[in-house]
N, C-alpha and C. Protein backbone atom coordinates (compact mmCIF):
# COMPACT_ATOMS: atom_id res chain seq x y z
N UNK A 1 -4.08 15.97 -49.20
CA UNK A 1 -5.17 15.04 -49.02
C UNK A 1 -4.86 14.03 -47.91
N UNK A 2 -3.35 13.62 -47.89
CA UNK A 2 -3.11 12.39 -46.99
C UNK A 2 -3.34 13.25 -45.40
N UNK A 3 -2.81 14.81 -45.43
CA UNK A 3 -2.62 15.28 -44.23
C UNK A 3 -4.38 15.73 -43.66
N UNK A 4 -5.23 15.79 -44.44
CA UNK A 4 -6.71 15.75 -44.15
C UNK A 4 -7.43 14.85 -43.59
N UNK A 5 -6.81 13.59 -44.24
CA UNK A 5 -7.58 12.05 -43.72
C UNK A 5 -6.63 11.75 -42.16
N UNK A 6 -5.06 11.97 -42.14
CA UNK A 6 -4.89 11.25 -41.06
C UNK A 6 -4.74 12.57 -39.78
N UNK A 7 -5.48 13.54 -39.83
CA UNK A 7 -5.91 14.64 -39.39
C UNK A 7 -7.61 14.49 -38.73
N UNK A 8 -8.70 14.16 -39.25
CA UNK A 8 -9.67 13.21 -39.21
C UNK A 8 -9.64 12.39 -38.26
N UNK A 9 -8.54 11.01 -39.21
CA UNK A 9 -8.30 10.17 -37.59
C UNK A 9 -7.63 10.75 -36.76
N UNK A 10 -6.76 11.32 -36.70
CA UNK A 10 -6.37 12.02 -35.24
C UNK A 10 -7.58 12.11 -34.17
N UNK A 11 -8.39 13.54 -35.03
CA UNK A 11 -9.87 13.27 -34.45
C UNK A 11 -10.71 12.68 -33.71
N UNK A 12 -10.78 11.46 -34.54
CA UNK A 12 -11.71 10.40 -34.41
C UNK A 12 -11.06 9.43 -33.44
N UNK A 13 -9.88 9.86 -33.05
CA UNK A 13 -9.00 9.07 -31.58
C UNK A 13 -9.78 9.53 -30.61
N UNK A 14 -9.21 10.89 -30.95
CA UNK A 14 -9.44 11.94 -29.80
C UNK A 14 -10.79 11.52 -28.97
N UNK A 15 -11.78 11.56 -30.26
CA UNK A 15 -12.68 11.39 -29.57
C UNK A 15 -12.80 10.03 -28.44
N UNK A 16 -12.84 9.02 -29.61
CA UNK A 16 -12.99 7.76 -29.15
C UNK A 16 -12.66 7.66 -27.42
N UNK A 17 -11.00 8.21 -27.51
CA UNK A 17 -10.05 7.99 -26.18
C UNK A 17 -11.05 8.79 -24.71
N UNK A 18 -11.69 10.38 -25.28
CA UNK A 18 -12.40 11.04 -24.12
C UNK A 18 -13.72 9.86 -24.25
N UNK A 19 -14.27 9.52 -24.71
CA UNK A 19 -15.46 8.53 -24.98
C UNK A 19 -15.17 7.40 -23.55
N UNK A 20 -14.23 6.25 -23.88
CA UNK A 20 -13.53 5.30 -22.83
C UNK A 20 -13.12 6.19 -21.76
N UNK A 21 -12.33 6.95 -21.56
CA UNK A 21 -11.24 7.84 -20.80
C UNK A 21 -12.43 7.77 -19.73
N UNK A 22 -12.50 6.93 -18.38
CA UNK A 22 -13.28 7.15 -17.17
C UNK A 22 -13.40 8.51 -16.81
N UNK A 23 -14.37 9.26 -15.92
CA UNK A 23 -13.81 10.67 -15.30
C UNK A 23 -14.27 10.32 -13.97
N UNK A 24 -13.23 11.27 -13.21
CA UNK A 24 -13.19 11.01 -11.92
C UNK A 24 -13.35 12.06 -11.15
N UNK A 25 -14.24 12.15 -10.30
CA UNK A 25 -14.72 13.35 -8.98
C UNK A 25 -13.44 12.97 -7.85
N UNK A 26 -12.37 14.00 -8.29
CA UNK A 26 -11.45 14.51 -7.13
C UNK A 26 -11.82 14.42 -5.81
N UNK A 27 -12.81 15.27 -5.54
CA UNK A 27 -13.52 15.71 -3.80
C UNK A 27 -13.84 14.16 -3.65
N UNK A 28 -14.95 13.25 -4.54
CA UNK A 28 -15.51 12.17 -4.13
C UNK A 28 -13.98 10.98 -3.53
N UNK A 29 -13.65 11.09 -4.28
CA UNK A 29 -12.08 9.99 -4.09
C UNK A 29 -11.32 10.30 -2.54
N UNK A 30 -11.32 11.32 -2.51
CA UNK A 30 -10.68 12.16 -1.13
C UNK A 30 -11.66 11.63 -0.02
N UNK A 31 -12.72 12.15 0.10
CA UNK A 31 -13.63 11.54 0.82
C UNK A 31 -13.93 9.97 0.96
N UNK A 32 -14.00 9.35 0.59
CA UNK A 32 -13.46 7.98 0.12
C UNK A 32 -12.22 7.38 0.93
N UNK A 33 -11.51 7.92 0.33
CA UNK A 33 -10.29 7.48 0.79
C UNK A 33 -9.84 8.01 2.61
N UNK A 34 -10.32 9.17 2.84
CA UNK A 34 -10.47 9.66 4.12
C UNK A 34 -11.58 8.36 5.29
N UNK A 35 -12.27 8.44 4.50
CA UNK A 35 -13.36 7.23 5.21
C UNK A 35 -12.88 5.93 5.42
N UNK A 36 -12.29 5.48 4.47
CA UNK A 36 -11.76 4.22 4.68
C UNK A 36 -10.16 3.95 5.17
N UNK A 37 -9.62 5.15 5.06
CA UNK A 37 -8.32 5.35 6.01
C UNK A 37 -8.71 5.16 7.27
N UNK A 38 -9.90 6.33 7.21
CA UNK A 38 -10.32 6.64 9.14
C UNK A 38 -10.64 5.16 9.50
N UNK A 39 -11.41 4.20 8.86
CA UNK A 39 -11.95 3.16 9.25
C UNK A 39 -10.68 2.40 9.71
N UNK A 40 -10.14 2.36 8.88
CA UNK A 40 -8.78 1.16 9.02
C UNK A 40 -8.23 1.74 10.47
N UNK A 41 -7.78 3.01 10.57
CA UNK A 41 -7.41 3.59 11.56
C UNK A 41 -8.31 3.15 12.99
N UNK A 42 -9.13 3.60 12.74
CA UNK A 42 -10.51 3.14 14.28
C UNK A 42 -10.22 2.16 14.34
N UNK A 43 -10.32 0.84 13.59
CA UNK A 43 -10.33 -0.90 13.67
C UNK A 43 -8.89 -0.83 14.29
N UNK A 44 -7.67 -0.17 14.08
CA UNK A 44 -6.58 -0.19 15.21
C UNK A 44 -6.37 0.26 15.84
N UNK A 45 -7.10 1.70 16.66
CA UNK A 45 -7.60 1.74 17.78
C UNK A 45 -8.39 0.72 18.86
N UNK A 46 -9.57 0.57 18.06
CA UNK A 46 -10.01 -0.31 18.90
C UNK A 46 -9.37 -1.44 19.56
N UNK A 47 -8.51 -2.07 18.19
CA UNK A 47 -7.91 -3.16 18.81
C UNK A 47 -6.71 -3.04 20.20
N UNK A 48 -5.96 -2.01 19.88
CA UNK A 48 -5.27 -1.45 20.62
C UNK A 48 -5.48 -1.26 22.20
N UNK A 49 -6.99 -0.55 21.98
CA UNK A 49 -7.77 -0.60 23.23
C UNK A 49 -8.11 -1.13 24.19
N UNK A 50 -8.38 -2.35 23.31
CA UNK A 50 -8.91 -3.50 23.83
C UNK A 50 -8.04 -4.31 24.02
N UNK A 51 -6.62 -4.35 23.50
CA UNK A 51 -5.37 -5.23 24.24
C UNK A 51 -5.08 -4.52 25.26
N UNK A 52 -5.14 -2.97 25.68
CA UNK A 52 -4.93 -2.22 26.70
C UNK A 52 -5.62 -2.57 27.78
N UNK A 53 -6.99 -2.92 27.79
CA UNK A 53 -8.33 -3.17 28.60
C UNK A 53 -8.03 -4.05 29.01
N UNK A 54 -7.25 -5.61 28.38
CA UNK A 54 -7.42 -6.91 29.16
C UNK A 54 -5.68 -6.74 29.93
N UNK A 55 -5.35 -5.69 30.24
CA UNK A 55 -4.23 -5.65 30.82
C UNK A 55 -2.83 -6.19 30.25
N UNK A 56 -2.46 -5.78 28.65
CA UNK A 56 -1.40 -5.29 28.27
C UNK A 56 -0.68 -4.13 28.49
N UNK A 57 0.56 -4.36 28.34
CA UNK A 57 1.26 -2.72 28.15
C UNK A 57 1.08 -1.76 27.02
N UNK A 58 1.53 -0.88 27.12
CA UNK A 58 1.48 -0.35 25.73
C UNK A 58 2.01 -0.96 24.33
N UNK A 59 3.53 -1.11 24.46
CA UNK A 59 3.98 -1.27 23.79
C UNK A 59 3.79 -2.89 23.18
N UNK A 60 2.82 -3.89 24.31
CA UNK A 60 2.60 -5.28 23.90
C UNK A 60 1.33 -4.73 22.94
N UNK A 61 0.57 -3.95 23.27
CA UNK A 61 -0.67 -3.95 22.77
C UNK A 61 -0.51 -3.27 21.65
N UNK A 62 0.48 -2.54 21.26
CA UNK A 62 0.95 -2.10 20.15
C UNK A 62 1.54 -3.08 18.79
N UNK A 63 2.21 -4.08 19.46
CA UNK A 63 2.73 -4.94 18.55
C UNK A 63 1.44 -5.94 17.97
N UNK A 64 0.41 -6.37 19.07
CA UNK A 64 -0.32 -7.00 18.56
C UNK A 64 -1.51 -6.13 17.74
N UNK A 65 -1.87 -5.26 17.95
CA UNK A 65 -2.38 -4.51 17.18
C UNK A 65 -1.98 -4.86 16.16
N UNK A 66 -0.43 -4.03 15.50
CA UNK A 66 0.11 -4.37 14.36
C UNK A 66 0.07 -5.60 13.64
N UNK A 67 0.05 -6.49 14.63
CA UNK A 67 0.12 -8.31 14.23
C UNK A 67 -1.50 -8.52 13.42
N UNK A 68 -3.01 -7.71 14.46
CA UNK A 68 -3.83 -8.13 14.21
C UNK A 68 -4.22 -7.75 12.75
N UNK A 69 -3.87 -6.43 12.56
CA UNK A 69 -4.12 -5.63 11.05
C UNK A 69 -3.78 -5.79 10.19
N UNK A 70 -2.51 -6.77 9.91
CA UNK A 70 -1.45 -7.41 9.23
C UNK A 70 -2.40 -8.67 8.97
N UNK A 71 -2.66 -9.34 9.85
CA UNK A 71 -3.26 -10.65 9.70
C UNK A 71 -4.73 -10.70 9.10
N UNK A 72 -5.53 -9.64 9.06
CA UNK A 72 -6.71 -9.07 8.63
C UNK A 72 -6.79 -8.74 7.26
N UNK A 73 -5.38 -8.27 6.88
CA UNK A 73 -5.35 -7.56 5.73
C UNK A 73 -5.06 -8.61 4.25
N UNK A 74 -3.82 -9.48 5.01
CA UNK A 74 -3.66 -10.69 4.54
C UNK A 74 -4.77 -11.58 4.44
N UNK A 75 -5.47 -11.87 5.11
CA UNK A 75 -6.72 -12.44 5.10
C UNK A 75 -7.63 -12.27 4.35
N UNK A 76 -8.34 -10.92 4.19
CA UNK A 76 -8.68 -9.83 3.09
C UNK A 76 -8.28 -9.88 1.47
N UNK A 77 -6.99 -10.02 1.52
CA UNK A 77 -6.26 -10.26 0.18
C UNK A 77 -6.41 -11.64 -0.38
N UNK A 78 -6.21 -12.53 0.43
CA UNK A 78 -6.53 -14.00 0.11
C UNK A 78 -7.87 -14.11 -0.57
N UNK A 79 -8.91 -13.29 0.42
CA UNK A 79 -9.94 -13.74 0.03
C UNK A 79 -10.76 -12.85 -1.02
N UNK A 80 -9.51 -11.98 -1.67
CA UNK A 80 -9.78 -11.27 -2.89
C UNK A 80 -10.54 -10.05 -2.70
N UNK A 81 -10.85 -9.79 -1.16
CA UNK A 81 -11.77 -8.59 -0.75
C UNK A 81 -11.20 -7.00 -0.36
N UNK A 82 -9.83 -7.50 -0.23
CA UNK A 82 -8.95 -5.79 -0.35
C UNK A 82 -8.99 -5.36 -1.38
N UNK A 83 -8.92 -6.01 -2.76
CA UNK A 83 -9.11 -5.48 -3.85
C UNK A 83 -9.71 -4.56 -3.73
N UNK A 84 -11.05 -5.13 -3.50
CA UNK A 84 -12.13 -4.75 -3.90
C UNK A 84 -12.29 -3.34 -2.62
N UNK A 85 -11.86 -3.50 -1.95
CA UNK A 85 -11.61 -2.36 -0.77
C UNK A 85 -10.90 -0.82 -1.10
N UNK A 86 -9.64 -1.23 -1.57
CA UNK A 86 -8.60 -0.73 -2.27
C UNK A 86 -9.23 0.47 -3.27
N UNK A 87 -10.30 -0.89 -4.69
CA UNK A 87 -10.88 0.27 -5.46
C UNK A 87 -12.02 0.96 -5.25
N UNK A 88 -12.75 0.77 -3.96
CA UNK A 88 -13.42 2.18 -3.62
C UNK A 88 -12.42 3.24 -2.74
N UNK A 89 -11.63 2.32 -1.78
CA UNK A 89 -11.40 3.48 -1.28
C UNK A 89 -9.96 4.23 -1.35
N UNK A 90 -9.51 4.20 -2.35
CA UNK A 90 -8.23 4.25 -2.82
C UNK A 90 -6.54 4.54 -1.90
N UNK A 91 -6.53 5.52 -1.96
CA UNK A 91 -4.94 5.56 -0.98
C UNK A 91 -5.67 5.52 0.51
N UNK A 92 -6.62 5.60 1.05
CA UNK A 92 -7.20 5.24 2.40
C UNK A 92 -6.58 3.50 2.82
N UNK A 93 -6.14 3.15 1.73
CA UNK A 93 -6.34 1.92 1.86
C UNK A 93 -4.44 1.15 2.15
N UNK A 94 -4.19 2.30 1.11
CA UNK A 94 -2.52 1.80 1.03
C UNK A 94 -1.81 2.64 2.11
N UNK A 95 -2.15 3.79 2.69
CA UNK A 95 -1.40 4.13 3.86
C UNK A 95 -1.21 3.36 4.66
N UNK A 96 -2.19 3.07 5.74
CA UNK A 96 -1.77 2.42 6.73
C UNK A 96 -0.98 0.65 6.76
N UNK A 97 -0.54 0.14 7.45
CA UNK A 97 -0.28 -1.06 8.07
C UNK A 97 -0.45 -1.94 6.96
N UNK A 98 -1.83 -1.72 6.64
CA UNK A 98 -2.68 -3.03 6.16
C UNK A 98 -2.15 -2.99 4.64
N UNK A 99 -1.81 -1.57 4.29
CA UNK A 99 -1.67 -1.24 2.68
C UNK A 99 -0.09 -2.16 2.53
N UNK A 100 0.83 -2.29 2.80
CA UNK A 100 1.60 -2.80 3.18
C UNK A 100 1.85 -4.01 2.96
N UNK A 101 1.03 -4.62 4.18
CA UNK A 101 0.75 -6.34 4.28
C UNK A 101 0.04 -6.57 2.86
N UNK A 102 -0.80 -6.14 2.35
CA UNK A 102 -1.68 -5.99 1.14
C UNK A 102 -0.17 -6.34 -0.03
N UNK A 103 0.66 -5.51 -0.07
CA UNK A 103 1.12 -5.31 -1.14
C UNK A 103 2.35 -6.22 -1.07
N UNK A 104 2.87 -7.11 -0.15
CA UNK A 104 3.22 -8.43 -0.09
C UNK A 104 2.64 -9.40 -0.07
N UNK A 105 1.79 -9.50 0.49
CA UNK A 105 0.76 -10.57 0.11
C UNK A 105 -0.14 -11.02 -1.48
N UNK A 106 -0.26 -10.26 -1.47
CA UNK A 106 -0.40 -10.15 -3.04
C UNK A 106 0.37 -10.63 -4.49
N UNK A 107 1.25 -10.51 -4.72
CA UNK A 107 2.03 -11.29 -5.16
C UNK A 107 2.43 -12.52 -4.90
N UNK A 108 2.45 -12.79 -3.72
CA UNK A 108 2.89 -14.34 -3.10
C UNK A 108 1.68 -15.59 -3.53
N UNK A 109 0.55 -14.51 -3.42
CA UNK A 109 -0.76 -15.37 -4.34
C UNK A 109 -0.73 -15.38 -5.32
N UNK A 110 -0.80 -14.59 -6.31
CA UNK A 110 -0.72 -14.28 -7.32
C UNK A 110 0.56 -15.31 -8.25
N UNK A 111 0.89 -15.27 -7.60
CA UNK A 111 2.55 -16.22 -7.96
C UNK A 111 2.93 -17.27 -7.86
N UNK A 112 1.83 -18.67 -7.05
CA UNK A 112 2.09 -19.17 -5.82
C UNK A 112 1.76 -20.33 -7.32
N UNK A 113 1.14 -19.96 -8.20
CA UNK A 113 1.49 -21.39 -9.31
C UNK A 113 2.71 -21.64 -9.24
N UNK A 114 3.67 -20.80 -9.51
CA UNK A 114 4.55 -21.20 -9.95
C UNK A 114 5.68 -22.06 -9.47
N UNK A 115 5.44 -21.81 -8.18
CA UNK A 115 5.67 -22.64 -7.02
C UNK A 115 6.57 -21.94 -5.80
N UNK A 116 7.21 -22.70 -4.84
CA UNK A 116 7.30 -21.84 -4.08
C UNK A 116 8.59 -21.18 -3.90
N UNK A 117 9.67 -21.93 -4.67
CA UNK A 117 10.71 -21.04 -4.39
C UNK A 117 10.56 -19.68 -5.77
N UNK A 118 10.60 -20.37 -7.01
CA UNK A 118 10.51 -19.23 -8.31
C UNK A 118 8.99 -18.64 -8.56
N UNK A 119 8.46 -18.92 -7.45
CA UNK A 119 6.87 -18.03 -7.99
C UNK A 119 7.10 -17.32 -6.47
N UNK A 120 6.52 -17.82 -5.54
CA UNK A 120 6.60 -17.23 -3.88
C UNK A 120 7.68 -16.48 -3.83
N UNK A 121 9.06 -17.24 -3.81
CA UNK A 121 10.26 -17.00 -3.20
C UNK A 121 10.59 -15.75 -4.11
N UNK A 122 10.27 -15.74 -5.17
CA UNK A 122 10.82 -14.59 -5.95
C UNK A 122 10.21 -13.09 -6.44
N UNK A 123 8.67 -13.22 -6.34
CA UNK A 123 8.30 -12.97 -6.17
C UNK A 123 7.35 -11.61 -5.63
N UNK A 124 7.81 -12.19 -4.09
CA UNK A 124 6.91 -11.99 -3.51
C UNK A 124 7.13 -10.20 -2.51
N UNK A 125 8.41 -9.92 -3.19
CA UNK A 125 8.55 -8.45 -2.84
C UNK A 125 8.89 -7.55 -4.09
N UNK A 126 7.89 -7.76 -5.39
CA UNK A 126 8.21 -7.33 -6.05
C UNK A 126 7.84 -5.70 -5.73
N UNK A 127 6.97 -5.57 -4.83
CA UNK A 127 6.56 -4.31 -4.58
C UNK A 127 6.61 -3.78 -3.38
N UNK A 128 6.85 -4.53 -2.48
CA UNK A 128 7.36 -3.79 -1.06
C UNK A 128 8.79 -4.30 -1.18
N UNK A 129 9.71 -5.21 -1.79
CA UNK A 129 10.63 -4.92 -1.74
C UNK A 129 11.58 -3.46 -2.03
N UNK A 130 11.33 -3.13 -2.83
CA UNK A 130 12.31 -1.74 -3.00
C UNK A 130 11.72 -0.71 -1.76
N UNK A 131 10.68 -1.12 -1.25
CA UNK A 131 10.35 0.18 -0.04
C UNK A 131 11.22 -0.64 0.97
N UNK A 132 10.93 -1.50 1.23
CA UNK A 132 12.50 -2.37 2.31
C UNK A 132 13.54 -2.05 2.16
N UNK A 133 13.94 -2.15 0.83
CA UNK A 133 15.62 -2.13 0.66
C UNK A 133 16.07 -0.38 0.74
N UNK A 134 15.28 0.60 -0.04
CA UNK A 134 15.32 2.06 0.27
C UNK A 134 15.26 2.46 1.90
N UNK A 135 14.65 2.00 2.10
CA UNK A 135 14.10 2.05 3.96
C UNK A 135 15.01 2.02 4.54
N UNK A 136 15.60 0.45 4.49
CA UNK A 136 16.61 0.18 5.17
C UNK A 136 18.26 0.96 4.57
N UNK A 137 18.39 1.17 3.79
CA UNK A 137 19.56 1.87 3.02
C UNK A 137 19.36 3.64 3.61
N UNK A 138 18.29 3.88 3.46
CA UNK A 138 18.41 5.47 4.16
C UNK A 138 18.77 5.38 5.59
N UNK A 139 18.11 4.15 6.40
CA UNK A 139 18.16 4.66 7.56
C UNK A 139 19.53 4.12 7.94
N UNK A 140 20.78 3.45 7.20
CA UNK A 140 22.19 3.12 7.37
C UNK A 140 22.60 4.15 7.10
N UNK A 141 22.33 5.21 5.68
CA UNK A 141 22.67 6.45 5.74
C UNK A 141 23.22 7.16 6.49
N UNK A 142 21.36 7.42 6.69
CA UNK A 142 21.44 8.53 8.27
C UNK A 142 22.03 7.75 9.35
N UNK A 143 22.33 6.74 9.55
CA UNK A 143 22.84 6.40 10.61
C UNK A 143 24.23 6.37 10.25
N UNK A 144 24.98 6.22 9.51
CA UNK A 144 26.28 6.75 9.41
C UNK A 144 26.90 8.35 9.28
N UNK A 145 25.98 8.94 8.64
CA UNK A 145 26.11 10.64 9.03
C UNK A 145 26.21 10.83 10.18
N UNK A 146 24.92 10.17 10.77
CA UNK A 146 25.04 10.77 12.43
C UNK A 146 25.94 10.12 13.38
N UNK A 147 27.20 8.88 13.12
CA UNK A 147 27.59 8.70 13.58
C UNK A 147 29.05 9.24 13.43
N UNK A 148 29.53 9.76 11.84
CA UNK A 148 30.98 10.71 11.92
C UNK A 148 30.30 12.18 12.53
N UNK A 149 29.29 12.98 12.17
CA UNK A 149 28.62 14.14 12.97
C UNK A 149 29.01 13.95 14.32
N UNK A 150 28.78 12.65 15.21
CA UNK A 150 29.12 12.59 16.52
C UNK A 150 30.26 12.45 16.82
N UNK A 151 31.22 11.89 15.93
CA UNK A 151 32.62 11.46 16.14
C UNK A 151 33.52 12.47 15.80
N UNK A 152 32.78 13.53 15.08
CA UNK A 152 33.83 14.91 15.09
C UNK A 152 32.99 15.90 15.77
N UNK A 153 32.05 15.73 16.84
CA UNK A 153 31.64 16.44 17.70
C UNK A 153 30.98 18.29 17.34
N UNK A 154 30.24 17.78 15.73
CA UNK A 154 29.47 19.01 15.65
C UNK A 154 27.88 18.22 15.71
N UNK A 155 27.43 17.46 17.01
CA UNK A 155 26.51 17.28 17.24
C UNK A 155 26.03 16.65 18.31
């Protein structure tokens, strides 16, 4: 009898959980996220372009690019509107540049009661920190492989 009733509720989870349980169109999300990648992408073209046009170099018009998309994105986040960016257009959003700046910035607000060294200061790489510290740790890695590889001359 006990294994009937909590058999039932099992059930009656089940259901409940597919009931709440959102569903999501795969193709729609992709598309989505393609659109608002491409967008982010074009907006640093253009900019790019257009530091090229008023007679930068490449590589100046490159950095400010980066500077401008960074500063946009941050901006965006402050004003609570990447969110909202983010959840239509999902990983379109966290690839590039901006996904990035987004995901430091974010916390530093989010945190910024607490003040600035133990809310900001601590903070504020809770989530791009470990992509920094991995980042930088692989590429000492590989840069020490490739420097005994060169020093015993099988490369």
């Amino acid at each position: 009898m006990a294994d009937i009733a909590k058999q039932k509720k099992q059930e009656e989870y089940q259901k409940y959980v597919k009931q709440v349980t959102p569903t999501h169109n795969l193709f729609l999300n992709m598309c989505k996220a393609f659109v608002t990648g491409g967008a982010i992408c074009t907006l640093g073209q253009f900019i790019l372009n257009w530091c090229e046009r008023i007679g930068m170099k490449e590589e100046t018009a490159g950095n400010w690019c980066a500077l401008w998309l960074v500063l946009i994105s941050v901006v965006l986040t402050g004003l609570n509107l990447y969110q909202k960016l983010a959840k239509f257009g999902g990983a379109g959003t966290l690839v590039p540049i901006t996904g990035f700046a987004n995901s430091v910035a974010s916390p530093a607000i989010e945190y910024k009661k607490e003040g600035q060294v133990f809310g900001i200061g601590c903070k504020i790489f809770t989530i791009a920190g470990p992509v920094i510290l991995y980042g930088i740790f692989t590429s000492w890695l590989l840069g020490a492989i490739y420097l005994v590889l060169k020093l015993t001359k099988v490369l």
